[in-house]
PDB file of N, CA and C in Angstrom:
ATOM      1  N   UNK A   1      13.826 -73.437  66.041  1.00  0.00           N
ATOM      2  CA  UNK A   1      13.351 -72.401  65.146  1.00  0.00           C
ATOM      3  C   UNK A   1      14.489 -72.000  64.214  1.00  0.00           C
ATOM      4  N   UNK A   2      14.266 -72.200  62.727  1.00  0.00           N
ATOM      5  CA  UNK A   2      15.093 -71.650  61.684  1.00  0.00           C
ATOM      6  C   UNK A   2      14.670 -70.061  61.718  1.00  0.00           C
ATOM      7  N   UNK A   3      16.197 -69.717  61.445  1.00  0.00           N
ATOM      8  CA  UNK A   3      15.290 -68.315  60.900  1.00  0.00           C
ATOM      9  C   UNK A   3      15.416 -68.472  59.706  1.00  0.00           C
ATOM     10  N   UNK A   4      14.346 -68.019  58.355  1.00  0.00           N
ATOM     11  CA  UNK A   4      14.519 -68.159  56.681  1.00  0.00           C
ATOM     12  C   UNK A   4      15.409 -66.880  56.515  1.00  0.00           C
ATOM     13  N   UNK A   5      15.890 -67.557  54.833  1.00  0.00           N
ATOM     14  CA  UNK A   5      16.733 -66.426  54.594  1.00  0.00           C
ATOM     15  C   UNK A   5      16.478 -65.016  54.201  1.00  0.00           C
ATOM     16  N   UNK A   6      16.984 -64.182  53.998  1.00  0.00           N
ATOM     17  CA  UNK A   6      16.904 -62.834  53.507  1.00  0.00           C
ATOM     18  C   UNK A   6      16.038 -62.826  52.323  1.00  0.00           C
ATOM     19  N   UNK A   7      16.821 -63.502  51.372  1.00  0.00           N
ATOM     20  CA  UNK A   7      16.850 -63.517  50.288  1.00  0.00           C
ATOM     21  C   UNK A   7      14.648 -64.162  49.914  1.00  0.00           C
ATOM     22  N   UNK A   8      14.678 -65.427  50.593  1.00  0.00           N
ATOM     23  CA  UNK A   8      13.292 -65.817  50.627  1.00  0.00           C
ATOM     24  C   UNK A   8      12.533 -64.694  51.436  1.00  0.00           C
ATOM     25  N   UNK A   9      12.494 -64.362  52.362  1.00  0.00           N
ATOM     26  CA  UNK A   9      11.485 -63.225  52.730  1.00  0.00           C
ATOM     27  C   UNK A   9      11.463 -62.164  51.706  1.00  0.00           C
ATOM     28  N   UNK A  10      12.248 -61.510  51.219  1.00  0.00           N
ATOM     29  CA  UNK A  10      12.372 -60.540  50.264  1.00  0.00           C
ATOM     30  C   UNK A  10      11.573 -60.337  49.221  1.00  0.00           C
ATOM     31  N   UNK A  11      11.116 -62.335  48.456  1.00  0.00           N
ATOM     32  CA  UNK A  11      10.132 -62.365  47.802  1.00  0.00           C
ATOM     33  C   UNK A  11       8.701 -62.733  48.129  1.00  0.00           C
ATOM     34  N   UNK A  12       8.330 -63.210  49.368  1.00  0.00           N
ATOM     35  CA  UNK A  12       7.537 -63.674  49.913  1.00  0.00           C
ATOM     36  C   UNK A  12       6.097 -62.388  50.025  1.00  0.00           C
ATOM     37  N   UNK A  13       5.421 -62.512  49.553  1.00  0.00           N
ATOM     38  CA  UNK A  13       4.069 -61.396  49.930  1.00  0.00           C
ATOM     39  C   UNK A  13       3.416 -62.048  50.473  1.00  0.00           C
ATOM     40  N   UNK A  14       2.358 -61.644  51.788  1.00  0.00           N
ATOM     41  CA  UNK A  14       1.318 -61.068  52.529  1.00  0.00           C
ATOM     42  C   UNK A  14       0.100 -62.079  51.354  1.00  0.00           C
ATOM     43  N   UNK A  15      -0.784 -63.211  51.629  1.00  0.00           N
ATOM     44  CA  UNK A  15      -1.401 -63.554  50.425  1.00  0.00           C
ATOM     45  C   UNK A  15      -2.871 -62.515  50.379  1.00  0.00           C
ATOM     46  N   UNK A  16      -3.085 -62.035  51.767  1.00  0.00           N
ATOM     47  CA  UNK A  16      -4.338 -61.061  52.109  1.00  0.00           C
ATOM     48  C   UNK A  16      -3.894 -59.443  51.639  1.00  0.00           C
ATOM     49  N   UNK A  17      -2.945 -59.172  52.213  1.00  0.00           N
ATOM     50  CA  UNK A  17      -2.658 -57.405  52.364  1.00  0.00           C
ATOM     51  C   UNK A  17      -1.477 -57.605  50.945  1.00  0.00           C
ATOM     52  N   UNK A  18      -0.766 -57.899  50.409  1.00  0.00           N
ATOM     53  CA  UNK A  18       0.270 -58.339  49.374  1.00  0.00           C
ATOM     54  C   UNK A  18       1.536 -57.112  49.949  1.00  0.00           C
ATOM     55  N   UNK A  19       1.601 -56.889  51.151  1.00  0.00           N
ATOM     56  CA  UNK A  19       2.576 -56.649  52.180  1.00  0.00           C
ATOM     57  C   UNK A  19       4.198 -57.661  52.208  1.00  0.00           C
ATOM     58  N   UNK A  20       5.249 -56.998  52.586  1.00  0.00           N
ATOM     59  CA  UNK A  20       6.160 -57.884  52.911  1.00  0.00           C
ATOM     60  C   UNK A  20       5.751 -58.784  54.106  1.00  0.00           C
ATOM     61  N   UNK A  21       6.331 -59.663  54.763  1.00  0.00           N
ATOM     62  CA  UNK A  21       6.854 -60.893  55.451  1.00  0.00           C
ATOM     63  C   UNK A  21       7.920 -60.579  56.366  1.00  0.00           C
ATOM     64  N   UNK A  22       7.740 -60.507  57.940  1.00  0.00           N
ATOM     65  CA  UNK A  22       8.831 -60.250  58.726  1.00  0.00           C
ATOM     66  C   UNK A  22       8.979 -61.914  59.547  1.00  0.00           C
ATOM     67  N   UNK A  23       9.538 -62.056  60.242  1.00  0.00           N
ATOM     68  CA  UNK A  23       9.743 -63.307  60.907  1.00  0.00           C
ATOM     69  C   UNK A  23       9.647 -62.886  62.452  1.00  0.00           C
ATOM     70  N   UNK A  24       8.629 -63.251  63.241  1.00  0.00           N
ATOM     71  CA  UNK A  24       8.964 -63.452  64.596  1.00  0.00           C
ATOM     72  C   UNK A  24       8.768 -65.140  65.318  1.00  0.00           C
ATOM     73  N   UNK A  25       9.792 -65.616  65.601  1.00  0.00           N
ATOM     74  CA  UNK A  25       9.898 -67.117  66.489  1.00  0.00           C
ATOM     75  C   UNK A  25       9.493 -67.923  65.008  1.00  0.00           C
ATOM     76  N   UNK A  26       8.568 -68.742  65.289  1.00  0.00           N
ATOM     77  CA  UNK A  26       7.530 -69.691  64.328  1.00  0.00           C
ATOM     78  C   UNK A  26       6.798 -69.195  63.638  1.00  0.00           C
ATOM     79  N   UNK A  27       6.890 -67.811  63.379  1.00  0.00           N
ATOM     80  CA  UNK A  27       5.756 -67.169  62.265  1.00  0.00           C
ATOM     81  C   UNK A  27       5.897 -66.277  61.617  1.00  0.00           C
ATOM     82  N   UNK A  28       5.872 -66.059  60.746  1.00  0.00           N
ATOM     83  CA  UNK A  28       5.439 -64.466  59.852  1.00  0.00           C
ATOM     84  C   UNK A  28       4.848 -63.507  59.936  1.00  0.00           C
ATOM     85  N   UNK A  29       5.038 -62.498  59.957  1.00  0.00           N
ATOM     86  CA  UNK A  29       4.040 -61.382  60.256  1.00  0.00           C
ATOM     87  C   UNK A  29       3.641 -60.304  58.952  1.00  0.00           C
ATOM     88  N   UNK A  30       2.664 -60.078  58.570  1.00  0.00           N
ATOM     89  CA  UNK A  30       2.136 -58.885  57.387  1.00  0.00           C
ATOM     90  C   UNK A  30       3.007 -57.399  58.070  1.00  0.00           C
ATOM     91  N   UNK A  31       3.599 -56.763  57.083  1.00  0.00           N
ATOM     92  CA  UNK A  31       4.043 -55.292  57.275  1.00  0.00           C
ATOM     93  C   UNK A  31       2.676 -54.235  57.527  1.00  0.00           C
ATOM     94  N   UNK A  32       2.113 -55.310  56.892  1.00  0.00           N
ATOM     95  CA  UNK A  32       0.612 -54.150  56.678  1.00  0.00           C
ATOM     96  C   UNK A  32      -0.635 -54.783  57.363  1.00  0.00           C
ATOM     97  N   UNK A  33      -1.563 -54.119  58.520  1.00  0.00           N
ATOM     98  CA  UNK A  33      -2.545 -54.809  59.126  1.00  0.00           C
ATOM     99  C   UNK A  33      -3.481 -55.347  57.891  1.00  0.00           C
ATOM    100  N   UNK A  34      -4.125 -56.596  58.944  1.00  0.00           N
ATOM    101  CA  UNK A  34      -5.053 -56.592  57.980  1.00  0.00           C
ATOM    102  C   UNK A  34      -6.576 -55.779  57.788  1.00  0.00           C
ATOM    103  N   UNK A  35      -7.589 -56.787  57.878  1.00  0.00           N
ATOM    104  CA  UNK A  35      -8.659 -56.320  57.744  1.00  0.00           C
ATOM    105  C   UNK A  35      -9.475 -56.033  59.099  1.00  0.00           C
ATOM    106  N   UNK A  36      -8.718 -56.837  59.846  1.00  0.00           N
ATOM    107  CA  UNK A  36      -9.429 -56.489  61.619  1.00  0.00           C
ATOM    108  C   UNK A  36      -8.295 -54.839  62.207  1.00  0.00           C
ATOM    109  N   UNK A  37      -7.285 -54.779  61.222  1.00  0.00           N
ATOM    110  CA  UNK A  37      -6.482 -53.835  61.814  1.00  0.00           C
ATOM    111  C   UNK A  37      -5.158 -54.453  62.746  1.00  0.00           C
ATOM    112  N   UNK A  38      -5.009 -55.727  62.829  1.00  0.00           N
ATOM    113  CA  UNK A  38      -3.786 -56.077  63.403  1.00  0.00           C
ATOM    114  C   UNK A  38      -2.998 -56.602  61.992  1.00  0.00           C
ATOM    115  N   UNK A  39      -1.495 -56.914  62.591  1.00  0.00           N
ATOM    116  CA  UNK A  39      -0.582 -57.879  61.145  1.00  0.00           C
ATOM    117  C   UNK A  39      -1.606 -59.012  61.281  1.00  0.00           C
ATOM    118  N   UNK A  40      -1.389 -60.102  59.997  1.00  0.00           N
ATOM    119  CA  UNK A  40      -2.212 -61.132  59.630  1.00  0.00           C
ATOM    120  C   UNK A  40      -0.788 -61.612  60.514  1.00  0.00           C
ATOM    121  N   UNK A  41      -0.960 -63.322  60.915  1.00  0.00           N
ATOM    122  CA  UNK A  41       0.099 -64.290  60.932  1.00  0.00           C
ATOM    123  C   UNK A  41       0.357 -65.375  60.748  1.00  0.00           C
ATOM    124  N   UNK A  42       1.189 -65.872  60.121  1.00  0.00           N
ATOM    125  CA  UNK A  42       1.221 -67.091  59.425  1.00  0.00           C
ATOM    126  C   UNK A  42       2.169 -67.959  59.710  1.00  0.00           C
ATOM    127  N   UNK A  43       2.006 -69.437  60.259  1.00  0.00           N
ATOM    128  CA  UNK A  43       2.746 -70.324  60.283  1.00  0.00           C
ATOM    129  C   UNK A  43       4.210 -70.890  59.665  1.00  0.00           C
ATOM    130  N   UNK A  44       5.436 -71.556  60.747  1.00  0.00           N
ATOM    131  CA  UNK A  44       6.073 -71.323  59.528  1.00  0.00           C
ATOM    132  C   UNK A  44       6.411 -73.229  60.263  1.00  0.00           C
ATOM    133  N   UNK A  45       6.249 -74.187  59.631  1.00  0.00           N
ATOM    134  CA  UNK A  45       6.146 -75.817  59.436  1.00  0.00           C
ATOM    135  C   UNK A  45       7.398 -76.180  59.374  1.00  0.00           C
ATOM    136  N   UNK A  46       8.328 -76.819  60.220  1.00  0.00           N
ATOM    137  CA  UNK A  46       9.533 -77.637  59.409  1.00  0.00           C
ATOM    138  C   UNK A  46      10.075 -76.823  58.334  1.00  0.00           C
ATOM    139  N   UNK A  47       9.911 -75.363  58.110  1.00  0.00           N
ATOM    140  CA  UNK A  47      10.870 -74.611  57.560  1.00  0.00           C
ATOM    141  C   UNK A  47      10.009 -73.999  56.150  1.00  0.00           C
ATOM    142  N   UNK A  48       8.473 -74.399  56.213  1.00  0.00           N
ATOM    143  CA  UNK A  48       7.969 -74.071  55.421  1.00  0.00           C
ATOM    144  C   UNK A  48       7.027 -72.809  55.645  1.00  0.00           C
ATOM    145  N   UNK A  49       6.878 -72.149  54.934  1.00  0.00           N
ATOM    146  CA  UNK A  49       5.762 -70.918  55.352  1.00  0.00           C
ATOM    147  C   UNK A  49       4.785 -71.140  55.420  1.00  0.00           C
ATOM    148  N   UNK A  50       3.540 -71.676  55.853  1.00  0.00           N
ATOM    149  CA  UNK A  50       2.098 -72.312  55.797  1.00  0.00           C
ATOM    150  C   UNK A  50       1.828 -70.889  55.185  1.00  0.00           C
ATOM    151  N   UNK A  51       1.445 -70.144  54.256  1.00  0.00           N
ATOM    152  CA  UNK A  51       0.616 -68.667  54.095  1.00  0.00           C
ATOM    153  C   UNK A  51      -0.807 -68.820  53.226  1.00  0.00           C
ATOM    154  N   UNK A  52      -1.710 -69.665  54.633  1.00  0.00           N
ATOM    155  CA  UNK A  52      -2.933 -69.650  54.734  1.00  0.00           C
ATOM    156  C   UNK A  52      -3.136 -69.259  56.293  1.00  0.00           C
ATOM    157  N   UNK A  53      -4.617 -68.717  56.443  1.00  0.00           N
ATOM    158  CA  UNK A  53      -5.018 -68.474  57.325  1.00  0.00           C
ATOM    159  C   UNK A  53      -5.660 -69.538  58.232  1.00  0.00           C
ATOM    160  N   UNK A  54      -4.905 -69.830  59.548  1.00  0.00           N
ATOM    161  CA  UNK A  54      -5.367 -71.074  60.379  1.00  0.00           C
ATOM    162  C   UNK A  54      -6.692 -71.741  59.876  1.00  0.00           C
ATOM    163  N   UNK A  55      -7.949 -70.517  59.284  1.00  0.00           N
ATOM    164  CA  UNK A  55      -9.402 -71.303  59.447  1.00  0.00           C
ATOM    165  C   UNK A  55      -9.190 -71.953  58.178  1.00  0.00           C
ATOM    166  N   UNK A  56      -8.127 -71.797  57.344  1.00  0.00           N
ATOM    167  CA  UNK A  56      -8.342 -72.563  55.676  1.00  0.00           C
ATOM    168  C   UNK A  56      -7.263 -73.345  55.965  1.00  0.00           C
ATOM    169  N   UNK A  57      -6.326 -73.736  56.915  1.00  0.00           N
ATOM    170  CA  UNK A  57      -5.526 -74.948  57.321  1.00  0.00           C
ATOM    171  C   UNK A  57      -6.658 -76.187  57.847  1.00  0.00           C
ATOM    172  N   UNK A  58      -7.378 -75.619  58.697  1.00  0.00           N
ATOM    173  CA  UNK A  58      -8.016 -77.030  58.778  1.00  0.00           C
ATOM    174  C   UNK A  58      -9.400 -77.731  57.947  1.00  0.00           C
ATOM    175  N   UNK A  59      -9.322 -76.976  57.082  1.00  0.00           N
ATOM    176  CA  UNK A  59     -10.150 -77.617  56.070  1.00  0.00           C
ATOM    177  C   UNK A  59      -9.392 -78.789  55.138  1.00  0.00           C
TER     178      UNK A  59
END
């Protein structure tokens, strides 16, 4: 597990809530719940941020 830099989270928004981006392990987390009321979370690939939601990854 990389952690990303400062500098990239800093610009990174939330593509649902347009919230900052925290990092826990392999994923991202929304500052701001979403629409069910929890953080959204998002994948992070070989160092990339996946920021889609799992059900629009496997399409």
């Amino acid at each position: 597990m990389a952690k990303m830099s400062d500098e990239l989270l800093s610009v990174l928004r939330c593509p649902v809530t347009g919230s900052t981006l925290v990092q826990e392990g392999d994923e991202l987390l929304s500052t701001t719940a979403g629409p069910d009321g929890t953080p959204l979370r998002y994948a992070i690939d070989e160092g990339i941020a996946l920021l889609l939601r799992p059900n629009q990854l496997a399409s």
